[in-house]
Protein backbone atom coordinates (compact mmCIF):
# COMPACT_ATOMS: atom_id res chain seq x y z
CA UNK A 1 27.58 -20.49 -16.75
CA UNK A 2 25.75 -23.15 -14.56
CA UNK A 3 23.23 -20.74 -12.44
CA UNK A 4 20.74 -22.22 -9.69
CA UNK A 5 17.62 -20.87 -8.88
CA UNK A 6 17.04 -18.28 -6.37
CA UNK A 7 14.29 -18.65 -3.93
CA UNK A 8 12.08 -15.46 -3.49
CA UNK A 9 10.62 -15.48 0.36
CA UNK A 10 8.14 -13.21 0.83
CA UNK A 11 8.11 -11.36 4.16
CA UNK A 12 4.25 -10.78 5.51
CA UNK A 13 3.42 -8.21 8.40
CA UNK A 14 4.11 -9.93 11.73
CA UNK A 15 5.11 -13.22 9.81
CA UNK A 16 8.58 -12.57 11.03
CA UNK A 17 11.02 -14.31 8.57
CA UNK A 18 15.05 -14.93 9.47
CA UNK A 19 16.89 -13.34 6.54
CA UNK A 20 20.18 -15.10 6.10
CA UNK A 21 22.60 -13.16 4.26
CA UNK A 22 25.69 -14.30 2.51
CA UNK A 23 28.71 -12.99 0.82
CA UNK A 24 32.12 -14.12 -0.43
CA UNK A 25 34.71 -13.58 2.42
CA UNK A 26 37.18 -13.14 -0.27
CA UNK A 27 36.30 -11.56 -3.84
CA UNK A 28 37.43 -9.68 -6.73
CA UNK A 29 35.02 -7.01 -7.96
CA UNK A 30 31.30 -7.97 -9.18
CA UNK A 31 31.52 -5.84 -12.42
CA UNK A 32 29.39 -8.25 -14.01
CA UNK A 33 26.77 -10.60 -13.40
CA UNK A 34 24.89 -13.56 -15.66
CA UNK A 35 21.53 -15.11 -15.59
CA UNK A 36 19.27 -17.67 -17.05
CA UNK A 37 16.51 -19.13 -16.80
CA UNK A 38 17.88 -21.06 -13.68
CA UNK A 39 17.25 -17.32 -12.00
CA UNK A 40 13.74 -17.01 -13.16
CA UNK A 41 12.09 -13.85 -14.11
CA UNK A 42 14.93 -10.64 -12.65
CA UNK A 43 13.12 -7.94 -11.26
CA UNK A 44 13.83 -4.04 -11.58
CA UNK A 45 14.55 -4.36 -7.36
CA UNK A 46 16.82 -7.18 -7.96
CA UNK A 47 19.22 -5.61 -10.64
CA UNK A 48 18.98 -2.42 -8.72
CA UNK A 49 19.86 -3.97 -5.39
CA UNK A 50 22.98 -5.12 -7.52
CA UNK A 51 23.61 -2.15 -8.98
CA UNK A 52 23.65 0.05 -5.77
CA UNK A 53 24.91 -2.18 -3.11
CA UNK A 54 27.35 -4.30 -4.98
CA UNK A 55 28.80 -2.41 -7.80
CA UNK A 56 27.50 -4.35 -10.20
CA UNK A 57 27.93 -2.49 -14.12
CA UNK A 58 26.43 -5.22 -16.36
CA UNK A 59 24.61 -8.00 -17.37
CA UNK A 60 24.30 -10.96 -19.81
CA UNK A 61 21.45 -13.20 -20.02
CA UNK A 62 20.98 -16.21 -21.96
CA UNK A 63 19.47 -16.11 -25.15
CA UNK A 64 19.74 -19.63 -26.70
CA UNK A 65 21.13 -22.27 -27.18
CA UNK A 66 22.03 -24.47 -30.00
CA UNK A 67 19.61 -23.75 -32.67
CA UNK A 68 16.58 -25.22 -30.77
CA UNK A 69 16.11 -23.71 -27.15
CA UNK A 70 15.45 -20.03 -26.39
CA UNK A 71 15.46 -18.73 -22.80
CA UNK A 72 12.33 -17.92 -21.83
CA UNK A 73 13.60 -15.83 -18.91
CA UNK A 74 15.73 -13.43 -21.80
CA UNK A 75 13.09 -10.89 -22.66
CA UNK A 76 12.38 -10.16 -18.88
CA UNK A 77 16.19 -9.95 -18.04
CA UNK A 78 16.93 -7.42 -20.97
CA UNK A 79 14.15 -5.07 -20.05
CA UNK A 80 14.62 -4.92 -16.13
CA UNK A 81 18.41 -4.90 -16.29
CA UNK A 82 17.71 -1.11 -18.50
CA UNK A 83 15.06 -0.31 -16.41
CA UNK A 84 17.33 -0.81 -13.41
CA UNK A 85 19.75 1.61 -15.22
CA UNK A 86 22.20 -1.75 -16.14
CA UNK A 87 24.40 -2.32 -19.28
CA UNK A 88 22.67 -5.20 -21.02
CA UNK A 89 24.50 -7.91 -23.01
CA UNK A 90 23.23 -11.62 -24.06
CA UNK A 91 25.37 -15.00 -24.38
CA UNK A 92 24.40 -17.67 -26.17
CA UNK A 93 25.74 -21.40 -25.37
CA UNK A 94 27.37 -23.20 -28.41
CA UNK A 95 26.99 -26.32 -29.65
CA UNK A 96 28.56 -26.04 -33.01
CA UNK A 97 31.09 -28.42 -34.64
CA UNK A 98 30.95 -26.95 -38.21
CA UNK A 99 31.65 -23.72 -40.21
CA UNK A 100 27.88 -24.09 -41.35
CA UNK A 101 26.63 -24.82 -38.00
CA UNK A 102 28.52 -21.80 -36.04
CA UNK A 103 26.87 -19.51 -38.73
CA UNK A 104 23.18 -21.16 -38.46
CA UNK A 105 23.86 -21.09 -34.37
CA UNK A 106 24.53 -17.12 -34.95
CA UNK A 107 21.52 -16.73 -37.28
CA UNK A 108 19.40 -18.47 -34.52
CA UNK A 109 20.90 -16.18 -31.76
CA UNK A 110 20.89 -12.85 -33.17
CA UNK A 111 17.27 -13.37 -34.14
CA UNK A 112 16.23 -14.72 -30.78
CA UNK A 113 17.96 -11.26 -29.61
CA UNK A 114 16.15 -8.91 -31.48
CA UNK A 115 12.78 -10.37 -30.94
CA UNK A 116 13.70 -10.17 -27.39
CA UNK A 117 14.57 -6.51 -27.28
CA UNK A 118 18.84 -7.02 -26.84
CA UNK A 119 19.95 -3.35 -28.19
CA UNK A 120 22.07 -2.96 -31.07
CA UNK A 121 25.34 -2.39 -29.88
CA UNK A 122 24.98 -5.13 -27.04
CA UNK A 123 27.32 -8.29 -26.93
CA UNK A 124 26.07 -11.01 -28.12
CA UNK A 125 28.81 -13.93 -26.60
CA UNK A 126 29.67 -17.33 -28.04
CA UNK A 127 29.72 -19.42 -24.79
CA UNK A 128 32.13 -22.10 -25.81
CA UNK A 129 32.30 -24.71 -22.98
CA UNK A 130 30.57 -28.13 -24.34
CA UNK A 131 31.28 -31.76 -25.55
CA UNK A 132 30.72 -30.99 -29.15
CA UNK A 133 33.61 -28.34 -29.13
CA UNK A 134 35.91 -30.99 -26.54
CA UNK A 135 35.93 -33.64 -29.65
CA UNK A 136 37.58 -30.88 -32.00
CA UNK A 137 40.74 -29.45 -33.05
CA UNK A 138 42.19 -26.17 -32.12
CA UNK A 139 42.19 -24.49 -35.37
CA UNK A 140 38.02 -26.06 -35.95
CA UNK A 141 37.25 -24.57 -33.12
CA UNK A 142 38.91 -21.11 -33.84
CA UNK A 143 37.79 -21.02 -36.89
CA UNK A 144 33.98 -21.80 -35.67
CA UNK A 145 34.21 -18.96 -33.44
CA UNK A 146 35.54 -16.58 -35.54
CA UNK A 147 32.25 -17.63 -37.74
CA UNK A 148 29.78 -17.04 -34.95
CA UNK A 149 31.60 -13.57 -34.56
CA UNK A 150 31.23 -12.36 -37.98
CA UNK A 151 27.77 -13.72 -38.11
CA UNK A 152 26.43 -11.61 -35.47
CA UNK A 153 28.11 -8.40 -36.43
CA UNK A 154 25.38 -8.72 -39.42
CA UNK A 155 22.89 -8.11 -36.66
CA UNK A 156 24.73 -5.28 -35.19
CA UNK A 157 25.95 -7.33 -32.19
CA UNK A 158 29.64 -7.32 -31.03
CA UNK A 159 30.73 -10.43 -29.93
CA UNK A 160 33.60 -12.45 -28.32
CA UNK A 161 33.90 -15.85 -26.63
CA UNK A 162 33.65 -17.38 -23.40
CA UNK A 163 35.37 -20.46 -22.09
CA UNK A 164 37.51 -21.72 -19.63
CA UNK A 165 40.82 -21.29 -18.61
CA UNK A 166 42.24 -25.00 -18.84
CA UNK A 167 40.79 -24.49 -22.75
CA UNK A 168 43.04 -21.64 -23.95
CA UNK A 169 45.78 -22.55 -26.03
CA UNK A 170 44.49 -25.76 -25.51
CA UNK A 171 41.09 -26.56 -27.82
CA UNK A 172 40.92 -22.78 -28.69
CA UNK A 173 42.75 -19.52 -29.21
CA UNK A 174 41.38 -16.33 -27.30
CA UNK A 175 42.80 -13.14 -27.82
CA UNK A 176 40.38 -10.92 -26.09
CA UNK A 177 37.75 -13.18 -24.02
CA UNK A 178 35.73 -13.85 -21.49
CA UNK A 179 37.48 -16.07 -19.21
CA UNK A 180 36.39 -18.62 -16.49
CA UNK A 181 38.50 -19.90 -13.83
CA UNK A 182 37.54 -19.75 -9.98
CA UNK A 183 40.57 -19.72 -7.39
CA UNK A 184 39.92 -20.61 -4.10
CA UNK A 185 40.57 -16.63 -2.97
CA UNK A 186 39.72 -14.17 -5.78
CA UNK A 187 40.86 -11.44 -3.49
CA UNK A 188 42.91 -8.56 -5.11
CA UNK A 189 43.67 -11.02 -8.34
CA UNK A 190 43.50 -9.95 -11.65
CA UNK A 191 43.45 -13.04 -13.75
CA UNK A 192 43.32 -12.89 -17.32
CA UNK A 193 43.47 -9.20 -17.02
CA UNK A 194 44.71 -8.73 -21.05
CA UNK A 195 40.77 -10.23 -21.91
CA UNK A 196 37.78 -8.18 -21.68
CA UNK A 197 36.90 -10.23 -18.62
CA UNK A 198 37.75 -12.62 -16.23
CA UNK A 199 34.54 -14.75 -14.30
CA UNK A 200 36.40 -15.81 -11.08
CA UNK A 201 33.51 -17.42 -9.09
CA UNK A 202 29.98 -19.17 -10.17
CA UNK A 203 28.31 -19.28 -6.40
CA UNK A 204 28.39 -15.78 -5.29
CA UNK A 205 24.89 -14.51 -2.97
CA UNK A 206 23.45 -11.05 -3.20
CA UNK A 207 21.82 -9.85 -0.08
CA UNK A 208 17.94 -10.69 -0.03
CA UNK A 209 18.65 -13.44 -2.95
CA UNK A 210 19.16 -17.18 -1.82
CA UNK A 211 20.41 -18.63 -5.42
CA UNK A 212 23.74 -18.99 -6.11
CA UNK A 213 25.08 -16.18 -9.30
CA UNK A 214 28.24 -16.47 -11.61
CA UNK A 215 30.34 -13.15 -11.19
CA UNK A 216 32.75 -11.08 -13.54
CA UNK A 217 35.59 -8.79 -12.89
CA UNK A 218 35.97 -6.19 -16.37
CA UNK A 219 39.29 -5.18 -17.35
CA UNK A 220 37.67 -2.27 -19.88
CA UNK A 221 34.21 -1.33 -21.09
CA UNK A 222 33.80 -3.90 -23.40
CA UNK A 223 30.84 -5.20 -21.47
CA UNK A 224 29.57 -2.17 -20.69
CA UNK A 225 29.53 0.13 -24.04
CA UNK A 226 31.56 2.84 -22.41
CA UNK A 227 28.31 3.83 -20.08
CA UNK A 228 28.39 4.72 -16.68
CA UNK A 229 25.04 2.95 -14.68
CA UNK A 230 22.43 4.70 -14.30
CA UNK A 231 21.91 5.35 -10.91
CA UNK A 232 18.26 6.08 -9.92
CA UNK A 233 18.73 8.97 -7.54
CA UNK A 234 15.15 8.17 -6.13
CA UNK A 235 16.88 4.99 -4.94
CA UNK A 236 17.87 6.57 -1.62
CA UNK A 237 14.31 6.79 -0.78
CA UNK A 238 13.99 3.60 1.89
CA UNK A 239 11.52 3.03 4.47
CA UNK A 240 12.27 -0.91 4.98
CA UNK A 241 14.32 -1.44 8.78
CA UNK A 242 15.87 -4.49 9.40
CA UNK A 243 15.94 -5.43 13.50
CA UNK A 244 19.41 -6.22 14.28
CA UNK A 245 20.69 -9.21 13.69
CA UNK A 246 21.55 -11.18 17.01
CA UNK A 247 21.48 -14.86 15.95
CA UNK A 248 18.06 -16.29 16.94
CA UNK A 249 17.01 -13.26 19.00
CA UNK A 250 13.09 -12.25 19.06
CA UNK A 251 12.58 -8.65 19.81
CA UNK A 252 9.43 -7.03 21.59
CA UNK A 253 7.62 -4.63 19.94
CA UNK A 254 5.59 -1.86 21.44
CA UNK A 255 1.57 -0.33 20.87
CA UNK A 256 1.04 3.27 20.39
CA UNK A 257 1.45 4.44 24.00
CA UNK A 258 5.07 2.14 24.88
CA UNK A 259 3.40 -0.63 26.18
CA UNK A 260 5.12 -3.92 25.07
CA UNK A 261 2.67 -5.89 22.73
CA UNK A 262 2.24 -9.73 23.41
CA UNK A 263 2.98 -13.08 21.05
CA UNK A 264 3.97 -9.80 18.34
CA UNK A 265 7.39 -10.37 18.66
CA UNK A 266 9.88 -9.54 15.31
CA UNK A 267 12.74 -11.98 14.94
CA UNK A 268 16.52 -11.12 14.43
CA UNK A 269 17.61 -10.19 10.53
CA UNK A 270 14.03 -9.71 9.89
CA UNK A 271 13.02 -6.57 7.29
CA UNK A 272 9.53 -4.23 7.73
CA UNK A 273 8.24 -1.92 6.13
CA UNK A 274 8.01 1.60 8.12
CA UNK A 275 4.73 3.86 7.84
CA UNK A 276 6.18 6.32 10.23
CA UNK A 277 8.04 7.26 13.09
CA UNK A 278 6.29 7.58 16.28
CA UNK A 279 8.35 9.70 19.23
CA UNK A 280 7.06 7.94 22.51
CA UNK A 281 9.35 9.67 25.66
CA UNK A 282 11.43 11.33 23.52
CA UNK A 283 12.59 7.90 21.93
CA UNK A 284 11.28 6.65 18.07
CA UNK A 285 9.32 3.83 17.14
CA UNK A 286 8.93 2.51 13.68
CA UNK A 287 5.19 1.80 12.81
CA UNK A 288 5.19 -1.62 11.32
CA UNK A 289 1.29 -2.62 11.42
CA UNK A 290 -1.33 -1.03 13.14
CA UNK A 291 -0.60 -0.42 17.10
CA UNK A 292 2.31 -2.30 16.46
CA UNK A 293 5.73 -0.26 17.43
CA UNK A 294 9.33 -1.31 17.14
CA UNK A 295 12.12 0.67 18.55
CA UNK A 296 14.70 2.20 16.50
CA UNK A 297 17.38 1.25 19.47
CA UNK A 298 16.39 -2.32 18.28
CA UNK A 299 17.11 -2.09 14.39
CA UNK A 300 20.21 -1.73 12.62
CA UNK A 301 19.46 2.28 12.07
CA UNK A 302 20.64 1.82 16.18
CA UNK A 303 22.75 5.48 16.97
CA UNK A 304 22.24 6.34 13.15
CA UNK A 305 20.13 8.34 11.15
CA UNK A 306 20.27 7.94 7.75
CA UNK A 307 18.74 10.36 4.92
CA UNK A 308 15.44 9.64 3.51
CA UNK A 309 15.83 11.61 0.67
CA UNK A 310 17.16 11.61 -3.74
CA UNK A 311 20.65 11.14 -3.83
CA UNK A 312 21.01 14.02 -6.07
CA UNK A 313 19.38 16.81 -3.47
CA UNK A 314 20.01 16.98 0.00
CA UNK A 315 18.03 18.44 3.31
CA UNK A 316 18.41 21.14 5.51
CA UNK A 317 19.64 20.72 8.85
CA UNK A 318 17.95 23.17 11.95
CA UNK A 319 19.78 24.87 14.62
CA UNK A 320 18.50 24.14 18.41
CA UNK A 321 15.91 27.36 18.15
CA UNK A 322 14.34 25.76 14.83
CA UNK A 323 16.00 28.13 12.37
CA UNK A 324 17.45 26.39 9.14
CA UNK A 325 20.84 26.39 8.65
CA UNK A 326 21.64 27.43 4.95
CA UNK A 327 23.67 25.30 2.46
CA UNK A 328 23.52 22.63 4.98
CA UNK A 329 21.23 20.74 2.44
CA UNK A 330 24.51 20.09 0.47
CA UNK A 331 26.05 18.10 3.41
CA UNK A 332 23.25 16.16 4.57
CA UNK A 333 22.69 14.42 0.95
CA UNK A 334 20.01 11.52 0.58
CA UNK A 335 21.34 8.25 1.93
CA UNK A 336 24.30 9.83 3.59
CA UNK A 337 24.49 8.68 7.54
CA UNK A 338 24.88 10.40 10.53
CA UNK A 339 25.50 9.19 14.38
CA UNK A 340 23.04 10.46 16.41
CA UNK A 341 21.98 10.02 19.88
CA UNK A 342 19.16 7.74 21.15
CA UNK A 343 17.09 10.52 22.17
CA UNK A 344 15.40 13.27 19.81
CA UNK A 345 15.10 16.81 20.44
CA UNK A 346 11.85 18.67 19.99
CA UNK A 347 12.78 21.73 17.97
CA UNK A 348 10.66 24.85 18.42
CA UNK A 349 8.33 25.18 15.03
CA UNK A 350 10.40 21.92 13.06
CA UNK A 351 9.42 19.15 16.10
CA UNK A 352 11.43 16.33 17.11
CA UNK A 353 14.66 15.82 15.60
CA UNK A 354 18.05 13.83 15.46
CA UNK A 355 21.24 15.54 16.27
CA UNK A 356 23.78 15.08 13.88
CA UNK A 357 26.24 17.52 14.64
CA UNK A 358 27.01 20.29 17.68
CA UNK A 359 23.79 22.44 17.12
CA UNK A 360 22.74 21.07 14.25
CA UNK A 361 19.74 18.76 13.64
CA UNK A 362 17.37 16.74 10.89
CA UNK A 363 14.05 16.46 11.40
CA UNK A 364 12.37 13.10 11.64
CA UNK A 365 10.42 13.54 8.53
CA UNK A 366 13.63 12.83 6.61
CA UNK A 367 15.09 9.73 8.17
CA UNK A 368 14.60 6.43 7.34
CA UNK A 369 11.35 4.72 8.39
CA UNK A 370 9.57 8.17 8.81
CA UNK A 371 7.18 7.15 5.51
CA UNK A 372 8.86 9.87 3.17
CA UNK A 373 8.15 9.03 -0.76
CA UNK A 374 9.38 11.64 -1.93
């Protein structure tokens, strides 16, 4: 569980930053991610991000270690992973070598977990992975564990153990884990798939984060209680554009009658916050600062429109003499997207408006960028 820290840039109005994103090529599913204190301090946004983009169901945090260091970052983690809607689970790194020891290390661990708010219920994992444990026999070790284990239950923890591959059957026995081991393609790979989990990959990169995140596949709901994530529906409410991302490209932006601004320029992969949509010549124009215009042609919402609007409800659509067109608020759902063309029709009593269909239209007011809150 060796994490690195993420850098957090902050983007400033017409401080144009270059966002570089990276992923895997290859990859099993990111069921599950951990953090330390390596990450810093998680935010809601970045465990949502996770949760909506990437599929992510869970997460474990460090607690401790030994029975001298406490994460600092674990308190933080276990609240804005829940307020994100995550399953929350801690791990604590071993460094017992004795019967005695495995139990004080548990002791240490669960305590460190309730004073940091980890739910009853939660895992709390053994991660089994040092020198202390290398040194010792197979049947020290599993009996260790199995002392850890039954330690924490006494807190109202489940628990299991984590360790790598190369030590099963090995220095330990495993029955249902929590298994490291990182191929060079985890694509469509199910390793250790009769344990609770298999980690196949310690330097995966979230979108908007620039440190380097271990990653779980689940094989059942151990890690995640038998809950579903809970999906904020308000989520789907988004008024950040991103300008297209042509390597190295600056793009011109505009003032409030079309005329191109000068030395204002917004740089490829770059993210700003909309406070509106401005129709200039029938085309639309994000407002990004004040007189300062971008045009949608010029972002990745580019032939698109995309809902501004809960998840959970949807909008109606207008017909081309400005009547609404009923039930077609349960088609056009928040964050669903449409193709549109690149220039908007002005409705009679609705105003301008994408097309989305043959006839049928959304108004501006609901599309990305327009400054909807909900």
């Amino acid at each position: 569980m060796k994490l690195k820290n993420k850098l957090i840039y902050v983007v400033g109005l017409l401080i144009a930053s270059l966002f570089l994103f990276a992923s895997p090529v290859q990859a099993a599913r990111t069921d599950m991610v951990d953090v330390s204190n390596h990450n810093g301090y998680m935010t809601v946004a970045n465990f949502r991000d996770m949760l909506n983009n990437y599929g992510v169901k869970s997460v474990t945090t460090k607690i401790s270690e030994g029975n001298y260091y406490h994460d600092y970052t674990s308190a933080n983690n276990i609240a804005t992973a829940q307020q994100a809607g995550l399953y929350i689970n801690g791990y604590h790194f071993a460094r017992y070598t004795t019967l005695s020891g495995a139990i004080n290390e548990a002791d240490y661990a669960a305590t460190m977990a309730k004073i940091d708010g980890l739910p009853v219920g939660a895992v709390l994992i053994s991660d089994v992975e040092a020198q202390e444990q290398n040194g010792l026999s197979r049947a020290t070790n599993n009996a260790n564990n199995q002392a850890f284990m039954n330690e924490v239950a006494k807190y109202g923890y489940r628990s299991a153990v984590y360790t790598m591959s190369s030590w099963l059957g090995n220095k330990m026995d495993v029955s249902s884990g929590w298994i490291a081991s990182y191929p060079y393609n985890a694509s469509d790979k199910n390793w250790y798939s009769n344990h609770h989990s298999w980690q196949w990959g310690s330097t995966y990169q979230f979108n908007g984060s620039y440190g380097n995140f271990d990653v779980s596949q689940n094989y059942d709901d151990f890690f995640t209680g038998g809950q579903a994530p809970q999906v904020d529906p308000t989520e789907t409410i988004n008024n950040v554009v991103s300008v297209k991302g042509n390597k190295y490209k600056a793009y011109t932006t505009y003032n409030n009658v079309g005329k191109a601004n000068v030395g204002t320029d917004v740089i490829s992969g770059s993210q700003w916050k909309s406070a509106g949509i401005t129709v200039i010549n029938d085309i639309p124009y994000y407002v990004i600062g004040v007189d300062v215009l971008i045009p949608q042609g010029t972002t990745t919402q580019k032939g698109i429109v995309t809902v501004n609007y809960r998840s959970d409800y949807g909008v109606l659509a207008y017909d081309g003499k400005g009547d609404s067109i009923g039930g077609s608020n349960k088609t056009f759902k928040g964050g669903t997207v449409w193709k549109t063309t690149d220039n908007l029709i002005n409705l009679p009593n609705v105003g301008y408006a994408y097309k989305v269909a043959n006839n049928m239209y959304i108004p501006i007011e609901y599309a990305v960028g327009s400054g909807f809150k909900g």
